[in-house]
Protein backbone atom coordinates (compact mmCIF):
# COMPACT_ATOMS: atom_id res chain seq x y z
CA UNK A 1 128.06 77.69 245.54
CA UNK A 2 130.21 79.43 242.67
CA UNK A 3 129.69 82.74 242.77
CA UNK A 4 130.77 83.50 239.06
CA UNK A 5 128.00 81.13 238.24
CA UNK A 6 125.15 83.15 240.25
CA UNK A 7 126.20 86.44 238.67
CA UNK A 8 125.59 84.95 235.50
CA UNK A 9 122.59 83.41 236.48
CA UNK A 10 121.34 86.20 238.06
CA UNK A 11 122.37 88.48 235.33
CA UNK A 12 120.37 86.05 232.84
CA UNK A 13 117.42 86.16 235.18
CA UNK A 14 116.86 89.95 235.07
CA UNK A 15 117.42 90.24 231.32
CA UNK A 16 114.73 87.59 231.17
CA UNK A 17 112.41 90.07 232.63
CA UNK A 18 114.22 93.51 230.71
CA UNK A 19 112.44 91.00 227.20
CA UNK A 20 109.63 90.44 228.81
CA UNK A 21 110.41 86.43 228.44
CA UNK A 22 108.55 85.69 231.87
CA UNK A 23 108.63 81.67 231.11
CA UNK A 24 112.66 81.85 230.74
CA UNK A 25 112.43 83.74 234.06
CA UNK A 26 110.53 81.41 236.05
CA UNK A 27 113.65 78.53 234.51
CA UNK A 28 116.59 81.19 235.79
CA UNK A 29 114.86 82.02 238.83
CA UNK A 30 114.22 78.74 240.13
CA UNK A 31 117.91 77.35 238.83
CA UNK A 32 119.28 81.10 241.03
CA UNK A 33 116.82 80.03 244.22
CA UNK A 34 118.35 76.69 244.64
CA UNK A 35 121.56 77.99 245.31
CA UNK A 36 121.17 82.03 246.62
CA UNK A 37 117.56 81.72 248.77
CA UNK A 38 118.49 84.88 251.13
CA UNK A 39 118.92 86.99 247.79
CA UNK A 40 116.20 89.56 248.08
CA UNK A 41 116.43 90.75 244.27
CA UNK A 42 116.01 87.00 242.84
CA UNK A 43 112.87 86.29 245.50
CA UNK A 44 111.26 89.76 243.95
CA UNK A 45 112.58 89.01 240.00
CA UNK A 46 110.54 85.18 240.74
CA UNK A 47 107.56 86.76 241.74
CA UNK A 48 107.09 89.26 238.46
CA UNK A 49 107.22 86.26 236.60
CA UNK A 50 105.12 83.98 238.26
CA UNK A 51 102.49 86.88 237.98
CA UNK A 52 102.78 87.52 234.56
CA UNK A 53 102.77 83.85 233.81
CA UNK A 54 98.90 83.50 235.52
CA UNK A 55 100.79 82.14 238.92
CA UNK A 56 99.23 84.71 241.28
CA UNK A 57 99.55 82.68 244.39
CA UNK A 58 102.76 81.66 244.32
CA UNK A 59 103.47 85.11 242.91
CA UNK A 60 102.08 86.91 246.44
CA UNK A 61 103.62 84.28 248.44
CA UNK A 62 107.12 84.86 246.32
CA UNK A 63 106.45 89.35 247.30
CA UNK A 64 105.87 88.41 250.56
CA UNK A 65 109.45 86.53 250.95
CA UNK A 66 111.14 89.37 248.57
CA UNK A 67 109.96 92.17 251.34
CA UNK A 68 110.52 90.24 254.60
CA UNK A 69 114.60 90.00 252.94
CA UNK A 70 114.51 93.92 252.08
CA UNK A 71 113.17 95.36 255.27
CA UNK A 72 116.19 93.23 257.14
CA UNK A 73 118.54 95.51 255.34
CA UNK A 74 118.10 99.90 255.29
CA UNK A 75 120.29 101.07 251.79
CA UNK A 76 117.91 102.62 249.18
CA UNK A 77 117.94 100.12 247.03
CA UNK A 78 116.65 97.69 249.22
CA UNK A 79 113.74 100.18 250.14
CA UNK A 80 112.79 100.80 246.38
CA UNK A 81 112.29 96.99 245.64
CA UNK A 82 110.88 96.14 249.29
CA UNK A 83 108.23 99.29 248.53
CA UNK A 84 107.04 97.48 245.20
CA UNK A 85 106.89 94.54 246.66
CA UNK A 86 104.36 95.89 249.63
CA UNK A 87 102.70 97.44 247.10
CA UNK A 88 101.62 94.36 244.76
CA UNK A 89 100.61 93.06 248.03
CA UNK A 90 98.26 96.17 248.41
CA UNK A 91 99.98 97.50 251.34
CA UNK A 92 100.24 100.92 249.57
CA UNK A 93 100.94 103.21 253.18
CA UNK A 94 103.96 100.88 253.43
CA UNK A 95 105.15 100.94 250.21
CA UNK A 96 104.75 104.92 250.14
CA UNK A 97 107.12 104.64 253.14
CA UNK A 98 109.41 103.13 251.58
CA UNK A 99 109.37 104.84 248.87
CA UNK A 100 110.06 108.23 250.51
CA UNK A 101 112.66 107.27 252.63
CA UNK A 102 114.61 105.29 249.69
CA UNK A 103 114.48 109.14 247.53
CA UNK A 104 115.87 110.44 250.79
CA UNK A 105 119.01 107.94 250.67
CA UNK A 106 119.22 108.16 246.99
CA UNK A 107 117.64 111.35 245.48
CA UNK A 108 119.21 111.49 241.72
CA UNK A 109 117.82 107.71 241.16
CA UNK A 110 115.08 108.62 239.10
CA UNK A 111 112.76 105.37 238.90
CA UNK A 112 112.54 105.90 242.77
CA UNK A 113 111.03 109.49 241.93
CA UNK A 114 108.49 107.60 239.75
CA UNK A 115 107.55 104.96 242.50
CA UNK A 116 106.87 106.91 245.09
CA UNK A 117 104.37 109.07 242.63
CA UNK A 118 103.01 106.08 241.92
CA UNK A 119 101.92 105.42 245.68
CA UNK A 120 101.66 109.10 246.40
CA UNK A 121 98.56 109.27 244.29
CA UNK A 122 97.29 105.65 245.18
CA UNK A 123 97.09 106.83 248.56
CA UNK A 124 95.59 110.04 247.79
CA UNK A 125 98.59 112.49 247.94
CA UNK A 126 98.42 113.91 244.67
CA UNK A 127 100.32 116.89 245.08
CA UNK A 128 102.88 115.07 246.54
CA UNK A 129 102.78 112.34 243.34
CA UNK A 130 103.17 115.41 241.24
CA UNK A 131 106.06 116.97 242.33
CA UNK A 132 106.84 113.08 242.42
CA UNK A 133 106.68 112.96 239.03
CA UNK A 134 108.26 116.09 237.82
CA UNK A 135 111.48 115.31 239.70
CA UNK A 136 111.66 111.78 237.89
CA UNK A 137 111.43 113.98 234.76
CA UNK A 138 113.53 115.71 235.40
CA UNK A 139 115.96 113.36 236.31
CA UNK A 140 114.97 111.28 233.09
CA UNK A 141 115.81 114.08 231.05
CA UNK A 142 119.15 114.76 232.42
CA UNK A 143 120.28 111.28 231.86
CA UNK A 144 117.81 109.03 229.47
CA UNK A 145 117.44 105.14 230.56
CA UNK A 146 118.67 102.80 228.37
CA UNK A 147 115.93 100.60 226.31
CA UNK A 148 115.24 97.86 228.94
CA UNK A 149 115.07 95.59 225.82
CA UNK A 150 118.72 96.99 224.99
CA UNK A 151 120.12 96.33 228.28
CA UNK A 152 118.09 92.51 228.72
CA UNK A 153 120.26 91.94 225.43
CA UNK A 154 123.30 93.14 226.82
CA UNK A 155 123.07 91.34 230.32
CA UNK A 156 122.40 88.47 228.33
CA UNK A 157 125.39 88.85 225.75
CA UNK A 158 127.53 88.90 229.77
CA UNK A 159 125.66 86.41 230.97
CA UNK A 160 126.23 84.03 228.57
CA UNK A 161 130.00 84.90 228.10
CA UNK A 162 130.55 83.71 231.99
CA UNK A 163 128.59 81.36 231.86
CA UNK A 164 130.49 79.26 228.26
CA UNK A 165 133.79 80.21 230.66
CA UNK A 166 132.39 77.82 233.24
CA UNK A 167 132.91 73.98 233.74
CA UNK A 168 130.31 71.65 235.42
CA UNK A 169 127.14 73.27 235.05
CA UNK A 170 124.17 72.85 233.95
CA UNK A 171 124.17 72.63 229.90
CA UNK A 172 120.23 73.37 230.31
CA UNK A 173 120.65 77.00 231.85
CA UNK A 174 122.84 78.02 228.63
CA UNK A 175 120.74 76.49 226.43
CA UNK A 176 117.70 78.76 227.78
CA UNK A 177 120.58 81.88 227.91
CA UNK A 178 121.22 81.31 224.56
CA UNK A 179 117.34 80.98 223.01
CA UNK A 180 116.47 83.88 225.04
CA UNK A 181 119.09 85.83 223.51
CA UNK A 182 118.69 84.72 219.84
CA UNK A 183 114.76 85.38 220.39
CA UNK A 184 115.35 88.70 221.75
CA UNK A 185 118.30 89.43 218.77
CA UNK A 186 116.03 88.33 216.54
CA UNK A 187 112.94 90.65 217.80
CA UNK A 188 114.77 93.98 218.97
CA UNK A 189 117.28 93.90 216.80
CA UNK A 190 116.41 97.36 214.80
CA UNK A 191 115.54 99.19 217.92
CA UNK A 192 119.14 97.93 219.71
CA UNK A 193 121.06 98.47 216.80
CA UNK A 194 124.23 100.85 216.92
């Protein structure tokens, strides 16, 4: 396995999803899979896709293998995607869990803030999905997130650079890098500009 190469693949991969190009994302995903399985973040990145492509079996089955590789490690990131992933699988008590304990680790993440509101009030804590929310405000406001369409552009403008640096691989993965990219030029460029 090259590592270079899975960065850029990976990279690729979560830009897919950033433009909302879920059939691009299934292609990375898959091409990632075959050579990183244990990766928790490519296992979780597969399943969004396969949902929002009509795949909802393979989808659960592809949550269920994304959270059974976060709970095996404890950092906060790890708890933030495992939590999402228990919660499309409707285990919203875990993913609350999670949740809370990943804010403890990292408190000045902000989309943490906004998950755990998320499962506070699914669960039926809505004062604590309140105060929830108003931190990730708060946090938002402080420092703004970058248009996920802006950043799926950039990650793709890295990706692709690695990946044109590379010998031997496969011509079909830069081929999809590089329509995804012109497609999401093409669509965002106004709103990216500058």
């Amino acid at each position: 396995m090259n590592t270079e190469y899975c960065k850029a693949l990976y990279k690729a991969a979560e830009a897919s999803i950033c433009l909302m190009e879920y059939s691009h994302g299934l292609r990375l995903y898959r091409e990632y899979l075959l050579r990183c399985p244990e990766i928790p973040g490519a296992w979780h990145g597969l399943a969004i896709c396969l949902e929002a492509t009509g795949s909802k079996d393979e989808a659960l089955k592809a949550y269920e293998k994304a959270l059974e590789l976060n709970l095996r490690q404890g950092d906060a990131s790890s708890l933030l995607w495992g939590g999402w992933c228990a919660f499309k699988l409707g285990k919203y008590e875990l993913a609350y869990e999670l949740f809370k304990e990943s804010a403890k680790l990292n408190p000045e993440y902000a989309y943490t803030w906004h998950s755990l509101a998320v499962a506070s009030f699914k669960i039926g804590k809505r004062e604590e999905g309140m105060m929830a929310m108003a931190k990730y405000r708060t946090l938002v406001k402080e420092r703004p997130y970058e248009r996920r369409e802006c950043e799926g552009i950039n990650m793709l403008m890295d990706s692709l650079e690695s990946l044109r640096s590379m010998r031997n691989y496969n011509q079909g993965i830069i081929e999809i890098a590089e329509d995804l990219l012109m497609r999401a030029i093409t669509k965002y460029k106004e709103k990216c500009a500058g």
